[in-house]
Protein backbone atom coordinates (compact mmCIF):
# COMPACT_ATOMS: atom_id res chain seq x y z
CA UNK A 1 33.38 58.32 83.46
CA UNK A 2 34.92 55.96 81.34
CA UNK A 3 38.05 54.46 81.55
CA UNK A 4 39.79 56.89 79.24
CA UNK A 5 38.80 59.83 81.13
CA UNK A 6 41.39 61.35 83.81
CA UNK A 7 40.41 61.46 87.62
CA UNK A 8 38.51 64.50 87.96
CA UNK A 9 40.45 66.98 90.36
CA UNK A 10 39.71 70.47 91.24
CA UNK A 11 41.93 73.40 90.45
CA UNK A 12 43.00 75.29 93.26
CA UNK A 13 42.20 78.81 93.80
CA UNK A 14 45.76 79.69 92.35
CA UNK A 15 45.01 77.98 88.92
CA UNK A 16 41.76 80.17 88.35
CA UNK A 17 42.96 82.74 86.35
CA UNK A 18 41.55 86.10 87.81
CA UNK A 19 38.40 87.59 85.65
CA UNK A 20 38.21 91.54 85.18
CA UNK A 21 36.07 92.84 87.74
CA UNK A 22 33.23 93.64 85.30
CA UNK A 23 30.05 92.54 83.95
CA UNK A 24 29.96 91.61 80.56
CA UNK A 25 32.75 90.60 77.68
CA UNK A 26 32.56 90.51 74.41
CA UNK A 27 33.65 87.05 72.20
CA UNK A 28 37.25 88.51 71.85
CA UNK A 29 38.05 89.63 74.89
CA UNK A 30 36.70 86.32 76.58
CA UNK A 31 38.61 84.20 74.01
CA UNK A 32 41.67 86.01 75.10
CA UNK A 33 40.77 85.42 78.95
CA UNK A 34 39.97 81.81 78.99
CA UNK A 35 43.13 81.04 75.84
CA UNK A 36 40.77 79.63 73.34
CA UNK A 37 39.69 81.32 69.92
CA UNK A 38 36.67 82.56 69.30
CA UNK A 39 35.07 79.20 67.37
CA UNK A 40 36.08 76.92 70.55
CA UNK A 41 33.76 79.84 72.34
CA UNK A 42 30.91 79.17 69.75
CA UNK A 43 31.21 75.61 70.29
CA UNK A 44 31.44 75.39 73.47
CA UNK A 45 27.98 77.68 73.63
CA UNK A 46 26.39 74.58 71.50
CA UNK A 47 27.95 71.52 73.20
CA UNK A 48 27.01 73.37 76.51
CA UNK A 49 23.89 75.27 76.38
CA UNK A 50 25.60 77.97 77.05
CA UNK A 51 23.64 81.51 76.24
CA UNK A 52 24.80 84.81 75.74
CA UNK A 53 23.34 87.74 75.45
CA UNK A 54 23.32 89.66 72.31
CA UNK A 55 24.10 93.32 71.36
CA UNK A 56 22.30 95.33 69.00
CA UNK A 57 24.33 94.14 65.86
CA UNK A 58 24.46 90.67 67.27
CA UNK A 59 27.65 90.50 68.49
CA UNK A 60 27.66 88.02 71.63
CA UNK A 61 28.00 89.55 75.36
CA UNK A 62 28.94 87.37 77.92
CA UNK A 63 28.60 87.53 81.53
CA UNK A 64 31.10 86.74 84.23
CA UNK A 65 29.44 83.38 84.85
CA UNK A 66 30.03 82.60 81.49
CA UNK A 67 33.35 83.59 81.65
CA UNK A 68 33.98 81.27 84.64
CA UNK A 69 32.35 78.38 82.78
CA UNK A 70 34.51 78.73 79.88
CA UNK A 71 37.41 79.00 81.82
CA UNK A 72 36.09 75.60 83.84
CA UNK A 73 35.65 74.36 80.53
CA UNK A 74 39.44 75.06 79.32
CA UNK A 75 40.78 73.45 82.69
CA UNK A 76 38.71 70.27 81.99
CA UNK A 77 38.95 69.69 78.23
CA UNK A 78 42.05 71.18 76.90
CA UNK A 79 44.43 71.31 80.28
CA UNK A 80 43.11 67.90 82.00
CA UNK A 81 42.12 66.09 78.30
CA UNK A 82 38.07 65.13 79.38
CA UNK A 83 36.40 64.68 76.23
CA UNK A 84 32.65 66.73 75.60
CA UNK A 85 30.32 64.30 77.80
CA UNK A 86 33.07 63.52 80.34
CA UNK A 87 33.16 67.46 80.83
CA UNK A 88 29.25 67.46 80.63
CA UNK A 89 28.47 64.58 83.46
CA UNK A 90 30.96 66.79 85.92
CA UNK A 91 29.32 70.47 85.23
CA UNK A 92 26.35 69.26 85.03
CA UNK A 93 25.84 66.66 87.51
CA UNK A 94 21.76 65.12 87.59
CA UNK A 95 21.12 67.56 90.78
CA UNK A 96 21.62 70.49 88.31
CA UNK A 97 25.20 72.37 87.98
CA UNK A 98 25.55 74.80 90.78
CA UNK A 99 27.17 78.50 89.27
CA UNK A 100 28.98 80.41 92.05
CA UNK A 101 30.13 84.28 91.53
CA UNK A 102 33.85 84.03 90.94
CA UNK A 103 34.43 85.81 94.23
CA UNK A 104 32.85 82.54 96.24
CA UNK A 105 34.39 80.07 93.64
CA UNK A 106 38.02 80.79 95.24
CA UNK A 107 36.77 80.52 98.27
CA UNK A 108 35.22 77.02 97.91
CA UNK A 109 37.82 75.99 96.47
CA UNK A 110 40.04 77.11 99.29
CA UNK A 111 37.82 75.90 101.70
CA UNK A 112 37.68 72.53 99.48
CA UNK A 113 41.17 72.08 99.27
CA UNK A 114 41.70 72.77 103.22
CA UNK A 115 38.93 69.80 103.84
CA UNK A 116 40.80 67.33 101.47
CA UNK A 117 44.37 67.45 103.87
CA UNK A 118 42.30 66.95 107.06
CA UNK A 119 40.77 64.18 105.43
CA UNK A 120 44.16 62.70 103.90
CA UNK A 121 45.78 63.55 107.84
CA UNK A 122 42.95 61.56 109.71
CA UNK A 123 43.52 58.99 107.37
CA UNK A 124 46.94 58.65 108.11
CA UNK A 125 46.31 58.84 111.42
CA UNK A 126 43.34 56.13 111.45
CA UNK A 127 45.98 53.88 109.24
CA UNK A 128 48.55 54.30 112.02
CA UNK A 129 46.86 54.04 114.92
CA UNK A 130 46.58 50.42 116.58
CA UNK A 131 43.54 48.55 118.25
CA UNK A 132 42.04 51.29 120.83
CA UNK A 133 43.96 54.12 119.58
CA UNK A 134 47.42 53.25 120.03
CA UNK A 135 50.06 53.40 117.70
CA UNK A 136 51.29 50.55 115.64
CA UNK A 137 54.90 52.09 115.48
């Protein structure tokens, strides 16, 4: 990350907006999910490798996991201001990116967020705590 880009942080599992329990979207209806228009979509699909399917007129069907990934997308670039590669080094890490059903993402994230205050509270207590476990205060 360069010095320009913010501290990456995860949303919690309040600040995923909720996807319609269904399958696929069309480019409208996704635009209005993730609060982009439809060419920050297409460009996103470039910049991203991102694939849709396509109907039989063409029109471009998206899947939940794409939804999700835009709406990651959003949260990074627009709400958080990474630029394109910043963005691209955290979704797609050199292990390979890891795509979760929406379902499991809150969890993790839950789960994530849960791990991160006992880690901050041992901390404190490790920072606190005098030679053989006894307190400084």
């Amino acid at each position: 990350m360069s010095a320009s880009e913010p501290e990456p942080t995860e949303p919690t599992a309040s600040e995923v907006p909720e996807i319609p329990d269904k399958e696929n979207f069309r480019i409208g209806e996704t635009a209005q999910l993730v609060g982009v228009g439809n060419s920050v979509l297409r460009s996103w699909e470039a910049e991203f490798d991102i694939e849709p399917a396509r109907s039989s007129s063409g029109q471009r069907i998206y899947q939940r996991h794409h939804v999700a990934r835009f709406l990651r997308l959003r949260d990074l670039m627009i709400d958080r201001g990474f630029t394109v590669e910043g963005a691209r080094r955290l979704l797609d890490p050199p292990e390979g990116p890891m795509d979760l059903p929406t379902t499991q993402l809150h969890d993790v994230m839950s789960a994530l967020a849960a791990v991160r205050r006992r880690v901050a509270a041992l901390r404190e207590r490790v920072a606190t705590a005098g030679p053989a476990g006894t307190s400084r205060s």
